[in-house]
Protein backbone atom coordinates (compact mmCIF):
# COMPACT_ATOMS: atom_id res chain seq x y z
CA UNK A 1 100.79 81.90 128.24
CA UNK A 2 104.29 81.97 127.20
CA UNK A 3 103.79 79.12 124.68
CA UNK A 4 100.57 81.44 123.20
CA UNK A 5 102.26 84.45 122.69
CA UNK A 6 105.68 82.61 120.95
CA UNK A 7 103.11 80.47 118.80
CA UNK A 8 101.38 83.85 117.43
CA UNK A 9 105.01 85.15 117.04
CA UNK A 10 105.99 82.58 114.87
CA UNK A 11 102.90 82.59 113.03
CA UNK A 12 103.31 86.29 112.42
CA UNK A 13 106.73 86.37 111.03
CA UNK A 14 104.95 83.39 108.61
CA UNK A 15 102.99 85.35 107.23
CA UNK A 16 105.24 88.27 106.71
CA UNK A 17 107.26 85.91 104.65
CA UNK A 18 104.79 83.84 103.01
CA UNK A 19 103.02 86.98 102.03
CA UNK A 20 106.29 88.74 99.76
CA UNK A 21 106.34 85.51 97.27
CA UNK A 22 102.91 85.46 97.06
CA UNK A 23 102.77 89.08 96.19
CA UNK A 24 105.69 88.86 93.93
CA UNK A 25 103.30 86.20 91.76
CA UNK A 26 100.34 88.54 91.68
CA UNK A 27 102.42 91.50 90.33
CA UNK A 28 103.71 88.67 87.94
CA UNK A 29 100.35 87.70 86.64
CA UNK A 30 99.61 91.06 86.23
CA UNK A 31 103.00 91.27 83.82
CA UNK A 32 104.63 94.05 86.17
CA UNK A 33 107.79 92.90 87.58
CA UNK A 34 109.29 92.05 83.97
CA UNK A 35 112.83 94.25 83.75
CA UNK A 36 112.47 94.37 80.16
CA UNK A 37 109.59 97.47 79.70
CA UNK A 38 110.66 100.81 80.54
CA UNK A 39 108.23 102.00 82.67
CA UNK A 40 108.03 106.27 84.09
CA UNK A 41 108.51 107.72 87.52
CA UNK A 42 104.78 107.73 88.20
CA UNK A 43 104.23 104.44 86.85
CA UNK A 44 107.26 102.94 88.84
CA UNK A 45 105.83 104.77 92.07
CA UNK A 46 102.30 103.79 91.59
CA UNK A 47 103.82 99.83 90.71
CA UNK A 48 105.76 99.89 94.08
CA UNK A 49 102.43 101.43 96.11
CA UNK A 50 100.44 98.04 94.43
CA UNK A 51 102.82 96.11 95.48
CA UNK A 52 102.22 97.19 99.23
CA UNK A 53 98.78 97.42 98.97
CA UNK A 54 98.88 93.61 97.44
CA UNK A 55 101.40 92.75 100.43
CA UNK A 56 99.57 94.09 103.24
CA UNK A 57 95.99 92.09 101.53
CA UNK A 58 97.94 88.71 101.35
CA UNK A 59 99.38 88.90 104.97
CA UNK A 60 95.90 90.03 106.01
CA UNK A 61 94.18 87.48 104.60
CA UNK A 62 96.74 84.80 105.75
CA UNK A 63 96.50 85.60 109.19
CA UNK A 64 92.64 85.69 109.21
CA UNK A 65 92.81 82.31 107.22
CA UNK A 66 94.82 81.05 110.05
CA UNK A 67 92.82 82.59 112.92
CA UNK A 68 89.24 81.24 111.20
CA UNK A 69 90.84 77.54 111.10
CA UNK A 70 91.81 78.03 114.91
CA UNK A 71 88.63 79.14 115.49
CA UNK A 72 87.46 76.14 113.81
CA UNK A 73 89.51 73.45 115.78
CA UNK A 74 88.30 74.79 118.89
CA UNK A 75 84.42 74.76 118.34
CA UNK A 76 85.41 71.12 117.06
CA UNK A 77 86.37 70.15 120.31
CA UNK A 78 83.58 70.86 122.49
């Protein structure tokens, strides 16, 4: 059990970090990280709440990616 739980650990703190360079490309695709516009208050707040709500979606979706491919290799080995 012990092995489980420092398995899902790991894979947790993965996808907190795989999910802030992933995030930081998105925001680049969508040309808002560039330093060189000046952008307002609002639009600097509402940039920064994207950025979370793009951050949260990618670590979502990398921990059900992972969880769907466990679920995977198990039914495989019956």
């Amino acid at each position: 059990m012990k092995k489980f739980i420092a398995k899902e650990f790991l894979w947790f703190l993965g996808s907190l970090v795989a999910a802030l360079p992933l995030s930081l490309l998105f925001m680049a695709l969508m040309d808002l990280v560039s330093g060189e516009r000046y952008f307002s208050e609002k639009e600097k707040l509402l940039i920064v709440e994207l950025f979370v709500f793009i951050y949260i979606a990618n670590f979502t979706g990398i921990y059900l990616i992972r969880l769907v491919i466990s679920a995977i290799k198990i039914l495989a080995r019956k």
